[in-house]
Protein backbone atom coordinates (compact mmCIF):
# COMPACT_ATOMS: atom_id res chain seq x y z
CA UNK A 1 39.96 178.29 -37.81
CA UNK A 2 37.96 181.26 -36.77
CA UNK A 3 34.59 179.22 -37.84
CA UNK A 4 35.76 176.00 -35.50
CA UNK A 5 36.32 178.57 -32.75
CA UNK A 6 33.02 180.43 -33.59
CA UNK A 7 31.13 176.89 -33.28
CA UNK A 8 33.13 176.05 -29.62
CA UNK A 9 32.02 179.28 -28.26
CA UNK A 10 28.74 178.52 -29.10
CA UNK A 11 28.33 175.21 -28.27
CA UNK A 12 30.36 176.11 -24.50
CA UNK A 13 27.51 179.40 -24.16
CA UNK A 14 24.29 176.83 -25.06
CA UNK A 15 22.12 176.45 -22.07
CA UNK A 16 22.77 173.50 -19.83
CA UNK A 17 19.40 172.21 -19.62
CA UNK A 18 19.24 168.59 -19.40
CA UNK A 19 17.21 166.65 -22.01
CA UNK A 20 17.14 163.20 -21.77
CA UNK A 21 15.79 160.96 -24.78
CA UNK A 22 14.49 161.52 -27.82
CA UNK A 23 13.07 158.11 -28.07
CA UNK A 24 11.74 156.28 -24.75
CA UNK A 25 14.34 153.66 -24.93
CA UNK A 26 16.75 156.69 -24.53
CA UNK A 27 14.86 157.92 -21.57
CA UNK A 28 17.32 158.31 -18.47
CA UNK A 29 15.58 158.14 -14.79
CA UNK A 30 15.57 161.51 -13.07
CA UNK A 31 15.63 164.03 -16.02
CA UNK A 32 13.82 166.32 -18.13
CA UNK A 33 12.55 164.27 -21.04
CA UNK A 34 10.72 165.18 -24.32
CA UNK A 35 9.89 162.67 -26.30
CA UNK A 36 7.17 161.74 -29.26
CA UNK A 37 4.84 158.86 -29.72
CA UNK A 38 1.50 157.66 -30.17
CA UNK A 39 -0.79 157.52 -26.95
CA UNK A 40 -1.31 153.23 -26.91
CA UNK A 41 -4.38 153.81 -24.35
CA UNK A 42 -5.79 155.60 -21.23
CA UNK A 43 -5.37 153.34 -18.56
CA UNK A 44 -6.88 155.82 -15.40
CA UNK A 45 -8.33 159.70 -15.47
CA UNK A 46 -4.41 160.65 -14.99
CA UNK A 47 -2.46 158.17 -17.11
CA UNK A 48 -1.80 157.01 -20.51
CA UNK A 49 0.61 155.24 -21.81
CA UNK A 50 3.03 156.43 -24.77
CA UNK A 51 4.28 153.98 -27.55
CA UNK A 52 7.20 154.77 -29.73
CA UNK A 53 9.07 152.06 -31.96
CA UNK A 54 11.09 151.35 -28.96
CA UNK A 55 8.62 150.68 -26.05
CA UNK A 56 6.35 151.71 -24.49
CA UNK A 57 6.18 154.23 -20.78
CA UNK A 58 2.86 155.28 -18.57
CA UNK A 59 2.77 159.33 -18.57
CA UNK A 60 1.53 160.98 -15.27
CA UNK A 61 -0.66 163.93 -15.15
CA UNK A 62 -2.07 163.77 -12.32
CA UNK A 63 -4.35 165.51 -10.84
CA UNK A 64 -5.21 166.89 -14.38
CA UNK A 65 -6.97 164.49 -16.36
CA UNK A 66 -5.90 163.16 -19.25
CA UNK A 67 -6.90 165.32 -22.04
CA UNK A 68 -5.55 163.20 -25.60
CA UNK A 69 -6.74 160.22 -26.41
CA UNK A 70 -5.69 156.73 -28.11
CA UNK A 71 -4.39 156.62 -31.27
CA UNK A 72 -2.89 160.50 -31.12
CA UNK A 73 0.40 161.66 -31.67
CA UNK A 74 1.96 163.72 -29.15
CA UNK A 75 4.77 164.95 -27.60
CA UNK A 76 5.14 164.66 -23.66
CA UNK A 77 7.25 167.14 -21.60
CA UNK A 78 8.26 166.32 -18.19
CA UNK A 79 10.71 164.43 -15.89
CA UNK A 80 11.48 160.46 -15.51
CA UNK A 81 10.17 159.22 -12.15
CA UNK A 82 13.35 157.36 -10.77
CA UNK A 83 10.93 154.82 -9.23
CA UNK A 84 9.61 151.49 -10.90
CA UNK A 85 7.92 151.26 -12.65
CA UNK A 86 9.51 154.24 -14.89
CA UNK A 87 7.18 156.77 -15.84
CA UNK A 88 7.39 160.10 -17.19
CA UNK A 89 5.68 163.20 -14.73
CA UNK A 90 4.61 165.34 -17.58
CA UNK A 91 3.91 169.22 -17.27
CA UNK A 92 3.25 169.86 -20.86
CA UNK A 93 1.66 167.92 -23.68
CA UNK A 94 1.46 168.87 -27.33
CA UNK A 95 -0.51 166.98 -30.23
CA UNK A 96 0.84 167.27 -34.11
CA UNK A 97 -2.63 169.26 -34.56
CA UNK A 98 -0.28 172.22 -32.62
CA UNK A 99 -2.27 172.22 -29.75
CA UNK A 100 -0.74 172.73 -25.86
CA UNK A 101 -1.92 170.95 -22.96
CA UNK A 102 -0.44 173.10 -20.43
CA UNK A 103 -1.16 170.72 -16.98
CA UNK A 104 -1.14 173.82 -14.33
CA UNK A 105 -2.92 171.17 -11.29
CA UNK A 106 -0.61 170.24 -8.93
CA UNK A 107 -0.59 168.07 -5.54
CA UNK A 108 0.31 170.61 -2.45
């Protein structure tokens, strides 16, 4: 009893950051999304799109350029544009080499 009590407490204290998807069929318009994939192909300076086994989604990076490059896995941080078409606003970008693409530019 004390353990299932133990676990509430826990789970009840856990931030409240939202996450949405872990795939990019899961991905939920207007949230802070992570998800993983392979980068399908540049399409502009500022945009690539992402491929996992259940679609596809063009990641935003604007004004920093695009610094992966087709064929990669990654992992793209960011929020879900509620516009259409969906696409994911990143802010952070890692590779499975452990590398960070921190993207620090920003439109004033």
């Amino acid at each position: 009893m004390r353990q299932k009590t133990w676990i509430a407490c826990l789970i009840i204290a856990a931030p409240s950051a939202v996450v949405a998807g872990s795939n990019i069929a899961d991905l939920v318009s207007d949230q802070r999304a992570t998800v993983s994939g392979v980068v399908d192909r540049v399409t502009d300076e500022d945009t690539f799109i992402l491929k996992d086994h259940t679609g596809s989604i063009p990641v935003y990076l604007g004004p920093n350029r695009v610094p992966v490059t087709q064929g990669m896995n990654v992992t793209v941080h960011g929020i879900v544009d509620d516009d259409v078409p969906r696409e994911i606003y990143a802010n952070q970008i890692n590779d499975d080499q452990g590398t960070t693409f921190g993207l620090d530019l920003r439109y004033e």
